[in-house]
Protein backbone atom coordinates (compact mmCIF):
# COMPACT_ATOMS: atom_id res chain seq x y z
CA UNK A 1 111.75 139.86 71.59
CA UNK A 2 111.93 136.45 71.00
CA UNK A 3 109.74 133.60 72.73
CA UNK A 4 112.15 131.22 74.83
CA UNK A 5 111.06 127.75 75.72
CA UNK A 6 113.07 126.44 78.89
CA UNK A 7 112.25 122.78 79.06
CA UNK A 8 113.65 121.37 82.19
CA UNK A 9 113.81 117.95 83.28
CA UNK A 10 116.24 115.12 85.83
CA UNK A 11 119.01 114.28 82.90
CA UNK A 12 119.80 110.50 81.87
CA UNK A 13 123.07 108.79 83.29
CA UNK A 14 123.72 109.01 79.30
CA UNK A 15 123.39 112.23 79.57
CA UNK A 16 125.34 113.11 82.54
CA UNK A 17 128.24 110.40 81.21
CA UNK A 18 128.17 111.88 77.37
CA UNK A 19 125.98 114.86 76.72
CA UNK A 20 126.21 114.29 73.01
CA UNK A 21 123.52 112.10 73.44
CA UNK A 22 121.66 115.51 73.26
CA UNK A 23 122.99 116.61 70.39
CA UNK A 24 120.73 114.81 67.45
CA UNK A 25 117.86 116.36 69.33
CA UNK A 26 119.00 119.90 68.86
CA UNK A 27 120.09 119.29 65.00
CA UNK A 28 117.11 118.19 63.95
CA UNK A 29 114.89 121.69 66.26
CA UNK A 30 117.91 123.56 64.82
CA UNK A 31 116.21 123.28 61.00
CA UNK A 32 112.52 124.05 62.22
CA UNK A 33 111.11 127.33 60.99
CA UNK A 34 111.15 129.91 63.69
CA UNK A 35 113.80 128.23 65.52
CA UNK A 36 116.49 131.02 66.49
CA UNK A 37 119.32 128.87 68.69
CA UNK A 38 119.82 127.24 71.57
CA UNK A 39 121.67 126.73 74.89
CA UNK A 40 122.07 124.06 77.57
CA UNK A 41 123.21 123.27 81.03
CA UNK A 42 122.98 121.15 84.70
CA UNK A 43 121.77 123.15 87.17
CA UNK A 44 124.37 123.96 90.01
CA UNK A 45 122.28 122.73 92.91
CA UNK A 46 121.80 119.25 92.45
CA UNK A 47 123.89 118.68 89.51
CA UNK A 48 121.22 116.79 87.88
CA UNK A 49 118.54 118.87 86.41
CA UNK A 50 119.11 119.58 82.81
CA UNK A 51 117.56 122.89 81.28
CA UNK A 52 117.31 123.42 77.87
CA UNK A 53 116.40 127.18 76.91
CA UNK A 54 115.86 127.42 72.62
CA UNK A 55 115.11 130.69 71.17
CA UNK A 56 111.58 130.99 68.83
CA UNK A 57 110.96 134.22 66.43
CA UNK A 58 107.46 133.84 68.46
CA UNK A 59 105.56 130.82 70.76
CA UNK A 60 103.33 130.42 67.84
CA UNK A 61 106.51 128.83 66.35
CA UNK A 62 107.01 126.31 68.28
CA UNK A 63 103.15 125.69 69.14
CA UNK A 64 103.36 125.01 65.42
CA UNK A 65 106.16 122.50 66.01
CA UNK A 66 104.53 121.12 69.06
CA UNK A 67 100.89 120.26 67.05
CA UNK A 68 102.95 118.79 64.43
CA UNK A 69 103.21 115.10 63.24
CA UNK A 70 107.31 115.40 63.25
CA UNK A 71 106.90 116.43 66.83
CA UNK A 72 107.11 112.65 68.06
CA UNK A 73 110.42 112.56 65.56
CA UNK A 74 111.71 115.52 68.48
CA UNK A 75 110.62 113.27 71.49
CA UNK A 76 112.23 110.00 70.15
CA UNK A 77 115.81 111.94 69.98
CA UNK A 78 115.17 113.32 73.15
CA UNK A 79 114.18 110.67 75.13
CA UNK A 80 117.95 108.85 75.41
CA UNK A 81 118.70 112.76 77.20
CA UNK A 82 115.74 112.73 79.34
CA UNK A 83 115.74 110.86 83.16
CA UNK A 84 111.99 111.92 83.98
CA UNK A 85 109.29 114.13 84.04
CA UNK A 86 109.69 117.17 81.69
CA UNK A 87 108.39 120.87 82.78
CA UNK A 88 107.86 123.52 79.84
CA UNK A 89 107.61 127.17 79.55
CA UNK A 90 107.79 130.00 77.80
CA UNK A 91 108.51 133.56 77.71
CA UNK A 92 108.94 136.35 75.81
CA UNK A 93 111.43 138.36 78.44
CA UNK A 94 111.72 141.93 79.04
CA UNK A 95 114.82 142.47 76.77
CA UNK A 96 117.29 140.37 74.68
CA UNK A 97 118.62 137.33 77.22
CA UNK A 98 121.71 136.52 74.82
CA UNK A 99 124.08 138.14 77.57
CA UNK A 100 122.76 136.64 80.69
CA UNK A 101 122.52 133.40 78.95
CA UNK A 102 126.03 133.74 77.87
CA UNK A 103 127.29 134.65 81.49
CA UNK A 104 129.48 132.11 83.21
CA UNK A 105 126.11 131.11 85.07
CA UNK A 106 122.72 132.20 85.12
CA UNK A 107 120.60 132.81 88.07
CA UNK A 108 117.49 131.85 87.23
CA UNK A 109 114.44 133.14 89.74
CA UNK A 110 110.80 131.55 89.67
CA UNK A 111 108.40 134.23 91.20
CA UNK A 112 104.81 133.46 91.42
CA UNK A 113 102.53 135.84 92.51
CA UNK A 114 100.81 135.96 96.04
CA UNK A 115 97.11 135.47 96.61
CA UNK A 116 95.62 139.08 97.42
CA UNK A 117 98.18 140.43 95.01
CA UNK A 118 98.02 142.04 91.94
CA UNK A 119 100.24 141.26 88.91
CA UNK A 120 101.49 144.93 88.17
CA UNK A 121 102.35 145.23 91.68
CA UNK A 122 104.70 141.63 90.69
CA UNK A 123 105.89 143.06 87.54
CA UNK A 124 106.80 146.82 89.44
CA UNK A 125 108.59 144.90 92.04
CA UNK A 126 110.37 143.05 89.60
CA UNK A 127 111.40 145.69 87.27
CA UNK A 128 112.39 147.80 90.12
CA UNK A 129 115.15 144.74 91.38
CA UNK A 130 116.09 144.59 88.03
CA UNK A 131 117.24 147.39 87.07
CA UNK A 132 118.87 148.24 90.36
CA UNK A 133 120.64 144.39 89.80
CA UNK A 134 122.11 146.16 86.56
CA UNK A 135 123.60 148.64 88.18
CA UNK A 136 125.64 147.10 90.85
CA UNK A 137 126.11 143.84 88.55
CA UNK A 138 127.20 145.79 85.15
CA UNK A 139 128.89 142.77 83.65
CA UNK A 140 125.92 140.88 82.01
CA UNK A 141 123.36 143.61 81.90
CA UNK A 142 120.48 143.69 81.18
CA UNK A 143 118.78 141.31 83.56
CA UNK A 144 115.57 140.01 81.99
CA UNK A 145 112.13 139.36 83.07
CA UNK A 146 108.86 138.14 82.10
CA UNK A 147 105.11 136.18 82.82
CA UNK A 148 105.12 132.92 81.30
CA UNK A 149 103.08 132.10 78.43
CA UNK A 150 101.59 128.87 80.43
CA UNK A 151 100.47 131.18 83.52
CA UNK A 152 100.40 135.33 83.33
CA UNK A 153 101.01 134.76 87.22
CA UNK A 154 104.76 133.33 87.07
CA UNK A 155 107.59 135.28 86.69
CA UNK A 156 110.75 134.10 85.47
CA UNK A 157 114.12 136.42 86.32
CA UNK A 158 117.24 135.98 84.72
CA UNK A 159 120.47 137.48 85.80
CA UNK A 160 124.07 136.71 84.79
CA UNK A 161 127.39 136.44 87.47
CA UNK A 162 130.83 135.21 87.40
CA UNK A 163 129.45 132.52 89.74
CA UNK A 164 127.52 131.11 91.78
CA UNK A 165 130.03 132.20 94.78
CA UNK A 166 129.80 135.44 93.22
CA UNK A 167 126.58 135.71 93.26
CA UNK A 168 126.49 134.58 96.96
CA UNK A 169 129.01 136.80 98.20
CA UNK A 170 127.66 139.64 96.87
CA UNK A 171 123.67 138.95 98.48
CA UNK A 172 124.88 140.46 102.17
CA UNK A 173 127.10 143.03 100.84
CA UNK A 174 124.12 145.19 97.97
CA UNK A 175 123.27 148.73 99.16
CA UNK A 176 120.37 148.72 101.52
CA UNK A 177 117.85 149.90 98.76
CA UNK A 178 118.71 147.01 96.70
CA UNK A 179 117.60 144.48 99.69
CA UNK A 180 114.73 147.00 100.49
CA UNK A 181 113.42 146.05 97.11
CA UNK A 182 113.99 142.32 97.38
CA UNK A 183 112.05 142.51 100.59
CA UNK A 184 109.22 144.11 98.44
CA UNK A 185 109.04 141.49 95.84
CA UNK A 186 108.90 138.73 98.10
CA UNK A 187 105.62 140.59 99.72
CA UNK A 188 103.95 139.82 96.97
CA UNK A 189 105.26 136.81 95.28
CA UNK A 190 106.95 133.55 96.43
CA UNK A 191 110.18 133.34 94.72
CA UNK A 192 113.40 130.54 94.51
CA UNK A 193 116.34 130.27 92.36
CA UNK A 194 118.69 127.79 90.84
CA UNK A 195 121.78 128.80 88.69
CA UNK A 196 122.69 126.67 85.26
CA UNK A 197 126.03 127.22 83.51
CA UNK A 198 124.58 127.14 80.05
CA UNK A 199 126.38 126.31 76.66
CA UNK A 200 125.39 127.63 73.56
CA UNK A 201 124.86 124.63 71.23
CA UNK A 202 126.23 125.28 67.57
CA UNK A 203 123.91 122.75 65.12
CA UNK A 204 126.37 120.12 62.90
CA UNK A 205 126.94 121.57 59.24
């Protein structure tokens, strides 16, 4: 699979008044070797926070990238995008993450693992809720998974709906087992979620 690198961070008022201001940015990454494609979107919640999720043929690609002398090239076409502090990571998820990605929006969970836990018992839990997810949700399957590359610890989820309604109206109504499960992640791992509409960014000819 793929490595993906979400970089999240508060957008720019340029951003939020024109988001072709990111565009130049995600030309140039688009011609790096390794680079796959990429998408983009405001989160739902606060309508502020920008994530940016590209697709690598592995981290050591963009590592690469990152160590590089044109890296500072990246940041300058960035910065007009970017309102303040910028969090990375990456993972390599648990299957492809085109469809959820391509969903109308994304749930995306952040689980981190409790102290006194182990990780398998994170990554059962976690595979369990997913694939019981796919079941009820069939639309975007599969849900995807995995640790980050920054901290074996941290989960990240990734599950598409309609919409965010959707995907709140349908939390009371799952099958018993499927909440019996959710109860069993969150013994061993904190978890939140936001949900990002994303938009798959086509590079300029």
């Amino acid at each position: 699979m793929p490595a993906i690198e979400f970089a999240v961070f508060p957008a720019s008022e340029a951003f939020l008044k024109d988001e072709k201001v990111l565009y130049p940015a995600l030309d140039w990454v688009s011609k790096v070797d390794g680079y796959i494609k990429s998408y983009y979107g405001i989160q739902s919640e606060d309508k502020k926070t920008l994530y940016l999720a590209l697709f690598w043929d592995t981290y050591e690609h963009h590592k690469t990238l990152m160590e590089s002398k044109e890296y500072a090239e990246l940041i300058g076409l960035l910065k007009p995008s970017i309102g303040g502090k910028v969090d990375m990571q990456h993972v390599v998820f648990s299957d492809d993450a085109t469809t959820v990605l391509t969903a109308p929006t994304t749930e995306i969970a952040i689980i981190k693992k409790k102290e006194g836990h182990s990780v398998e018992s994170v990554k059962s839990a976690i595979h369990n809720l997913s694939t019981a997810v796919d079941k009820d949700n069939v639309s975007y399957v599969p849900s995807v998974y995995g640790p980050t590359v920054e901290d074996a610890e941290t989960f990240l989820l990734a599950i598409g709906w309609d919409s965010v309604e959707a995907h709140m109206k349908a939390i009371p109504e799952v099958a018993d087992d499927l909440q019996g499960l959710a109860r069993t992640l969150r013994t061993y791992a904190n978890t939140s979620y936001v949900h990002v509409p994303f938009k798959a960014y086509s590079p300029a000819a």
